[in-house]
Protein backbone atom coordinates (compact mmCIF):
# COMPACT_ATOMS: atom_id res chain seq x y z
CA UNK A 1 73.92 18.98 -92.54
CA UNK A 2 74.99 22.52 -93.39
CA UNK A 3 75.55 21.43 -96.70
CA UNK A 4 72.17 20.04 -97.18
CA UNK A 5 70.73 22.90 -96.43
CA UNK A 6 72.50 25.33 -98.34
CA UNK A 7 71.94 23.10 -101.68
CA UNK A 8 68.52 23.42 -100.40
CA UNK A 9 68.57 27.47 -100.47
CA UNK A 10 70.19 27.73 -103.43
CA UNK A 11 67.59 25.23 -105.24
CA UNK A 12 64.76 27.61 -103.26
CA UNK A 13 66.07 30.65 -104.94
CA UNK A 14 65.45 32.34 -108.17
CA UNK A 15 69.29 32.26 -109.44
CA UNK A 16 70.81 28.87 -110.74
CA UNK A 17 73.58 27.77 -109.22
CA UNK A 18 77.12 28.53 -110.27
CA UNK A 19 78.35 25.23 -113.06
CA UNK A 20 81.85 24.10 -111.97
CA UNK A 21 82.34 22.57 -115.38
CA UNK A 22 82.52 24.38 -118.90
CA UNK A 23 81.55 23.05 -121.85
CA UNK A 24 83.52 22.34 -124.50
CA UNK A 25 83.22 24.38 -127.59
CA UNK A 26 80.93 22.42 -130.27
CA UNK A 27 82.58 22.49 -134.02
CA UNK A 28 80.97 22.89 -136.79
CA UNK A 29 80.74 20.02 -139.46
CA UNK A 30 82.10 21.31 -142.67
CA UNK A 31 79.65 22.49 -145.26
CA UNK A 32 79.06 19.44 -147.74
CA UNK A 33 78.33 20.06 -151.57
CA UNK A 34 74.45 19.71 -152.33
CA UNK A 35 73.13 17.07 -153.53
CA UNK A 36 71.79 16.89 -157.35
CA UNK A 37 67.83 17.32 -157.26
CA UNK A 38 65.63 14.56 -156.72
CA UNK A 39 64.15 15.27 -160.62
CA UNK A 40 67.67 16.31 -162.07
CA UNK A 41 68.52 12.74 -161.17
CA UNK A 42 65.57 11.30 -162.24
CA UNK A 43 65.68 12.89 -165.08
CA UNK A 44 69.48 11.16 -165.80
CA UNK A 45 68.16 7.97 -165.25
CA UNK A 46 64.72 8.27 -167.65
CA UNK A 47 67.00 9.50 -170.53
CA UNK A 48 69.59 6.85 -170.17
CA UNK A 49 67.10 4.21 -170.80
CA UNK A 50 67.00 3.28 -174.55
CA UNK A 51 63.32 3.57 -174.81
CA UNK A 52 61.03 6.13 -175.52
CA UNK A 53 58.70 5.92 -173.01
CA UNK A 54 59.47 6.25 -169.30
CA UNK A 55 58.68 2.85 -167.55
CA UNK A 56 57.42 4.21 -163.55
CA UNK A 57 55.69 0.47 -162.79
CA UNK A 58 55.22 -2.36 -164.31
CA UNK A 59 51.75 -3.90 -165.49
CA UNK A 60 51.22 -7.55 -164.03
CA UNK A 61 50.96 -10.21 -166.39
CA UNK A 62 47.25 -10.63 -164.56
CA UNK A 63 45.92 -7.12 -165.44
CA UNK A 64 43.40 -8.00 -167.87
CA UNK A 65 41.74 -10.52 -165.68
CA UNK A 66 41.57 -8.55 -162.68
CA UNK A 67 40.63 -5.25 -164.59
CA UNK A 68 37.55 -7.73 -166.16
CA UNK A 69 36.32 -8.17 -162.80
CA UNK A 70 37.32 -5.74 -160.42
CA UNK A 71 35.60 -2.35 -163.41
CA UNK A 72 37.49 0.23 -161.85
CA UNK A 73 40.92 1.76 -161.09
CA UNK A 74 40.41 1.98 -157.41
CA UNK A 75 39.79 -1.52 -156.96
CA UNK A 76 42.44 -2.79 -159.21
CA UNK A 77 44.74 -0.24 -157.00
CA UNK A 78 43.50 -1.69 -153.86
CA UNK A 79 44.03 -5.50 -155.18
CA UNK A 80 47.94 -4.21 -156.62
CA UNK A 81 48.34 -2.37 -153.86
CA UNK A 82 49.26 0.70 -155.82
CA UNK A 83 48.27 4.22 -156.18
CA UNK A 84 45.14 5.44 -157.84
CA UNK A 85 47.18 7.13 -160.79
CA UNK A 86 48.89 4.28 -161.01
CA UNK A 87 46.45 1.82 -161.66
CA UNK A 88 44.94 4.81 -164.32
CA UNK A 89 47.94 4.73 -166.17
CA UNK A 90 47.44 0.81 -166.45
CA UNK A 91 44.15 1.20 -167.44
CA UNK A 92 45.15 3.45 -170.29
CA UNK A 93 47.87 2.01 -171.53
CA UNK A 94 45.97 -1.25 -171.46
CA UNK A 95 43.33 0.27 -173.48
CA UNK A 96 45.12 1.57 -176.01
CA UNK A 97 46.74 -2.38 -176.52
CA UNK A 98 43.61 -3.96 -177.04
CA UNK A 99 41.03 -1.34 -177.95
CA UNK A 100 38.25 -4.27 -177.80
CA UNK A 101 38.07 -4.05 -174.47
CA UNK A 102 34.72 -1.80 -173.21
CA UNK A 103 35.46 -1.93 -169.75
């Protein structure tokens, strides 16, 4: 019972009480070398390809069809399920393949 209570005034008073274990030291982890840069790497990659132009995505064999009907690159992002830019660069590079097309 006297125990109780003294846990009880210690807990009840401003000062914490005493730890009767010590924590072990924590180490360090070695420093590691940095990692190249997203872009250096990317970079690596884009010029190790044999062609000239950089390939990010590639245009579905079903553009032309869906860029008919769908008349703008927000919907034919939202039907891809690609980014805006993405679906611009399409657009362009489709364009520039069949310059007939008005759309």
């Amino acid at each position: 019972m006297d125990a109780r209570r003294a846990r009880a005034a210690r807990i009840a008073g401003s000062a914490p009480a005493p730890s009767s274990k010590t924590r072990p030291s924590r180490q360090q982890p070695a420093p590691q070398k940095a990692a190249p840069a997203k872009a250096a790497r990317k970079k690596a990659t884009a010029t190790e390809d044999s062609g000239t132009e950089r390939v990010y995505r590639r245009m579905p064999a079903d553009f032309a069809a869906v860029y008919r009907q769908a008349g703008s690159a927000a919907a034919v992002a939202d039907h891809y399920g690609v980014p805006r830019y993405t679906a611009h660069g399409w657009i362009s590079r489709f364009k520039k393949q069949d310059p007939a097309t008005t759309n």
